[in-house]
C-alpha atoms as a PDB file:
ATOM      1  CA  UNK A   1       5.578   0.609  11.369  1.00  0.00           C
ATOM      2  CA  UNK A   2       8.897   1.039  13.621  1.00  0.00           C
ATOM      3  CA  UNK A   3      11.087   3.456  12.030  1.00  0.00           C
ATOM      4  CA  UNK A   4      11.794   5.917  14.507  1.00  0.00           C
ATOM      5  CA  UNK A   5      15.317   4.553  15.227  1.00  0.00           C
ATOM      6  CA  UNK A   6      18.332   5.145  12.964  1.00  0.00           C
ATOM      7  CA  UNK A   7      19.621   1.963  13.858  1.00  0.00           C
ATOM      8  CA  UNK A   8      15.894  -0.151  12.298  1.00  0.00           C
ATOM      9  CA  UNK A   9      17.479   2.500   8.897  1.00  0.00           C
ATOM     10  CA  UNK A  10      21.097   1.651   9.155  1.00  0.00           C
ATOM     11  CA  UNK A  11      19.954  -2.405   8.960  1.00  0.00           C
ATOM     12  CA  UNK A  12      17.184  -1.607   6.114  1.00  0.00           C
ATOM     13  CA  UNK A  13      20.337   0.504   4.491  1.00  0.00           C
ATOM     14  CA  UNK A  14      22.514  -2.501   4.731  1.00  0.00           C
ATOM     15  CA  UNK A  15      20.116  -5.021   3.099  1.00  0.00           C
ATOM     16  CA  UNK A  16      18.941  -2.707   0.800  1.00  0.00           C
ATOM     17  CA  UNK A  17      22.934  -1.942  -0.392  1.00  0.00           C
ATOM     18  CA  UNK A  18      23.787  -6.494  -0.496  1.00  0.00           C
ATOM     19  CA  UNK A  19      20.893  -6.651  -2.566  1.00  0.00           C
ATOM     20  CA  UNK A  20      22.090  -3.809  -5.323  1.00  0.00           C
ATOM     21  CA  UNK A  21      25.510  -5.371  -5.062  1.00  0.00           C
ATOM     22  CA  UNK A  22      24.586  -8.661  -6.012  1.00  0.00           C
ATOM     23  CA  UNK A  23      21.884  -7.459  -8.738  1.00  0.00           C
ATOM     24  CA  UNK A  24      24.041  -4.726 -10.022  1.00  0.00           C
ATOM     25  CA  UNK A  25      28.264  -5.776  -9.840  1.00  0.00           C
ATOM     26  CA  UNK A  26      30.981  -4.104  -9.049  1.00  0.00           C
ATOM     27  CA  UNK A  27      29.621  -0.490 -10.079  1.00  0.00           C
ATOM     28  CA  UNK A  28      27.000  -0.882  -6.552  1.00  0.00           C
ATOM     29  CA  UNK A  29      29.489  -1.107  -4.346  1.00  0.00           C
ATOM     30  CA  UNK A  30      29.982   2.492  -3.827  1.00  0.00           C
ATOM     31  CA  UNK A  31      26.451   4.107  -3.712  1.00  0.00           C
ATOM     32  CA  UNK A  32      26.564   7.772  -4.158  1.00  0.00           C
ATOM     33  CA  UNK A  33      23.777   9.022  -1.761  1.00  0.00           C
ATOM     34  CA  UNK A  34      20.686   7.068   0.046  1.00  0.00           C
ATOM     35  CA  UNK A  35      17.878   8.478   1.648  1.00  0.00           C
ATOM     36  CA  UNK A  36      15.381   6.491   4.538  1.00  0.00           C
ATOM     37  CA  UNK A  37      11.905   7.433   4.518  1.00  0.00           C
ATOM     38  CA  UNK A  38       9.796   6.830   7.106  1.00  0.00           C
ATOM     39  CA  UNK A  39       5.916   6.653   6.072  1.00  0.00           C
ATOM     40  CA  UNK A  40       4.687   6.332   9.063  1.00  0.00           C
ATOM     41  CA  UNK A  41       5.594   9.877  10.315  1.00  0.00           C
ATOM     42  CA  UNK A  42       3.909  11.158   7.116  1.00  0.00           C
ATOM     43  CA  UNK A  43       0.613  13.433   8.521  1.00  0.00           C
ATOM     44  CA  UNK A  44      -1.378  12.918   5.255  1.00  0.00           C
ATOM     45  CA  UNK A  45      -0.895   9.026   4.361  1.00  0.00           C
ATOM     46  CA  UNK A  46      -0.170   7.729   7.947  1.00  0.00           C
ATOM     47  CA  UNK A  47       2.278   4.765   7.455  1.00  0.00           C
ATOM     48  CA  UNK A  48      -0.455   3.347   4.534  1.00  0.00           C
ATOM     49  CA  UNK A  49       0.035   2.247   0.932  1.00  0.00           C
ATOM     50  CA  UNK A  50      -2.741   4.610  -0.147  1.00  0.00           C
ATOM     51  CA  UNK A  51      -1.531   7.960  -0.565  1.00  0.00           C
ATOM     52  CA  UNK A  52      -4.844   9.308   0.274  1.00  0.00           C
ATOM     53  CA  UNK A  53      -7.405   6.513   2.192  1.00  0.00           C
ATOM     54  CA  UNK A  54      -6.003   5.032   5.307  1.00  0.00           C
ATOM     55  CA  UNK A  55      -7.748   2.136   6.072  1.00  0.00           C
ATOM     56  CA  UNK A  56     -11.747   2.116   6.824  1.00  0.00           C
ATOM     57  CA  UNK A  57     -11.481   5.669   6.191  1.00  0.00           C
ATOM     58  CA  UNK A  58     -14.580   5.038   3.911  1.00  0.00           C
ATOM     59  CA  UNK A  59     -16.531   3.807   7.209  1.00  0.00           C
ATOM     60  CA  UNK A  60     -19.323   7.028   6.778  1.00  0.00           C
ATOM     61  CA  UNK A  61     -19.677   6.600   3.072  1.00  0.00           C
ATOM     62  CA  UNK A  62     -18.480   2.919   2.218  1.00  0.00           C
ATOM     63  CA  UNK A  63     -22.260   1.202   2.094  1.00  0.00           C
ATOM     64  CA  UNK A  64     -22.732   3.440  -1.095  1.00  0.00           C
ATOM     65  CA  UNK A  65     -19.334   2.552  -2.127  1.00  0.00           C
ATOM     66  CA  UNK A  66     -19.973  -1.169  -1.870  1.00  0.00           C
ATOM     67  CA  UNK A  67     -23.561  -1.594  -2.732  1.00  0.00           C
ATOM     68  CA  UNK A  68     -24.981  -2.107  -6.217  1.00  0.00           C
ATOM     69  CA  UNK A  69     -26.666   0.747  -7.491  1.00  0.00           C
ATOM     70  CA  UNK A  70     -29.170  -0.713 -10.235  1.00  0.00           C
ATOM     71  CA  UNK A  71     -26.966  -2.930 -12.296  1.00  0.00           C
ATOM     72  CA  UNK A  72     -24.059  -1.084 -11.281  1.00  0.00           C
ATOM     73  CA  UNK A  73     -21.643  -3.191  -9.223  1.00  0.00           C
ATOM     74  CA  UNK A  74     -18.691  -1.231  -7.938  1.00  0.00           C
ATOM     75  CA  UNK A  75     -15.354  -2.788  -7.263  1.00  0.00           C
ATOM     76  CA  UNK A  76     -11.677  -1.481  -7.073  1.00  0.00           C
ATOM     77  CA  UNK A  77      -9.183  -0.846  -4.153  1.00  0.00           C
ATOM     78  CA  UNK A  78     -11.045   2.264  -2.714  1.00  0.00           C
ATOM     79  CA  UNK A  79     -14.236   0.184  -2.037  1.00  0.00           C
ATOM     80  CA  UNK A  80     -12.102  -2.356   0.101  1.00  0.00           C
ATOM     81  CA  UNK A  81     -12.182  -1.726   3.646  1.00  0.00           C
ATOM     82  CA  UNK A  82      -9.132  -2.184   5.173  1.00  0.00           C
ATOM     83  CA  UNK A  83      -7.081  -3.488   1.767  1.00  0.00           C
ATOM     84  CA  UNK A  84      -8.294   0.185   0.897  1.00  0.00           C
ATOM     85  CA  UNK A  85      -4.913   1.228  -1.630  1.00  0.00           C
ATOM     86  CA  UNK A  86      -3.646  -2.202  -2.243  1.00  0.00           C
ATOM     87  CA  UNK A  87      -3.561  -4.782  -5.396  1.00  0.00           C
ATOM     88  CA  UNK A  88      -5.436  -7.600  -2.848  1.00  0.00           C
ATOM     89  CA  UNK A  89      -7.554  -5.176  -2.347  1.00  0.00           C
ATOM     90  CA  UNK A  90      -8.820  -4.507  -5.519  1.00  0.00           C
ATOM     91  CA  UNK A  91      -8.965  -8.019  -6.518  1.00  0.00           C
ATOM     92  CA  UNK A  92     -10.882  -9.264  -3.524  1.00  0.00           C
ATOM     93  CA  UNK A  93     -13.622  -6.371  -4.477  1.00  0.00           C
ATOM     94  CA  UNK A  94     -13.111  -7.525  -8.295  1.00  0.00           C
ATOM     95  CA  UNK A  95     -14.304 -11.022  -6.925  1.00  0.00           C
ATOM     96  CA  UNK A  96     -17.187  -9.081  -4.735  1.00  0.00           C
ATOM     97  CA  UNK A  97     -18.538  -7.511  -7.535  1.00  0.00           C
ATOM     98  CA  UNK A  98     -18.507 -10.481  -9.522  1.00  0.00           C
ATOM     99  CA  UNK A  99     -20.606 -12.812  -7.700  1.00  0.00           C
ATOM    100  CA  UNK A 100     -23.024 -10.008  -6.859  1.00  0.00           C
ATOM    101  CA  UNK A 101     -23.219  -9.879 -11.047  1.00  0.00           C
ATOM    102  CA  UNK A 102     -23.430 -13.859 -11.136  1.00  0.00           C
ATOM    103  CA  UNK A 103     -26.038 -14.202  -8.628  1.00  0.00           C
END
């Protein structure tokens, strides 16, 4: 993620302002405050949409995450590699699990 130029927030700021405008009238014109956060410079969820797993950090443990354990099938966004945080990610383990369970 680029974000370490104030020009990359000034253009987010600008879309980000059109859009309230035309959602919200007249009252959006004339934003009080805004604030640009940059994710990536965050040093415990590295530019990621999982506030605490970045992705394949699960490589040392993620075979007992992953495997079926009896008839025990695990699925959900932490047991998804590099979707590891993310709504695709827990669907695409959802599926995982469920053909394990089918076959």
């Amino acid at each position: 993620m680029g974000c370490t130029t104030t020009d990359r927030f000034g253009q987010d700021r600008k879309v980000v302002w059109t859009g309230g405008r035309r959602r919200y009238g007249p009252r959006a014109r004339t934003p009080i405050d805004s604030v640009d956060h940059c994710r990536g410079a965050e040093p415990f969820a590295p530019g990621g949409p999982h506030p605490a797993v970045t992705a394949y950090a699960t490589v040392s443990y993620g075979k007992a995450l992953t495997e079926p354990h009896g008839r025990v099938h695990w699925a959900g966004s932490e047991t998804a590699g590099e979707w590891a945080g993310t709504l695709n990610g827990a669907v695409l383990t959802g599926r995982r699990a469920a053909e394990r369970v089918i076959a």
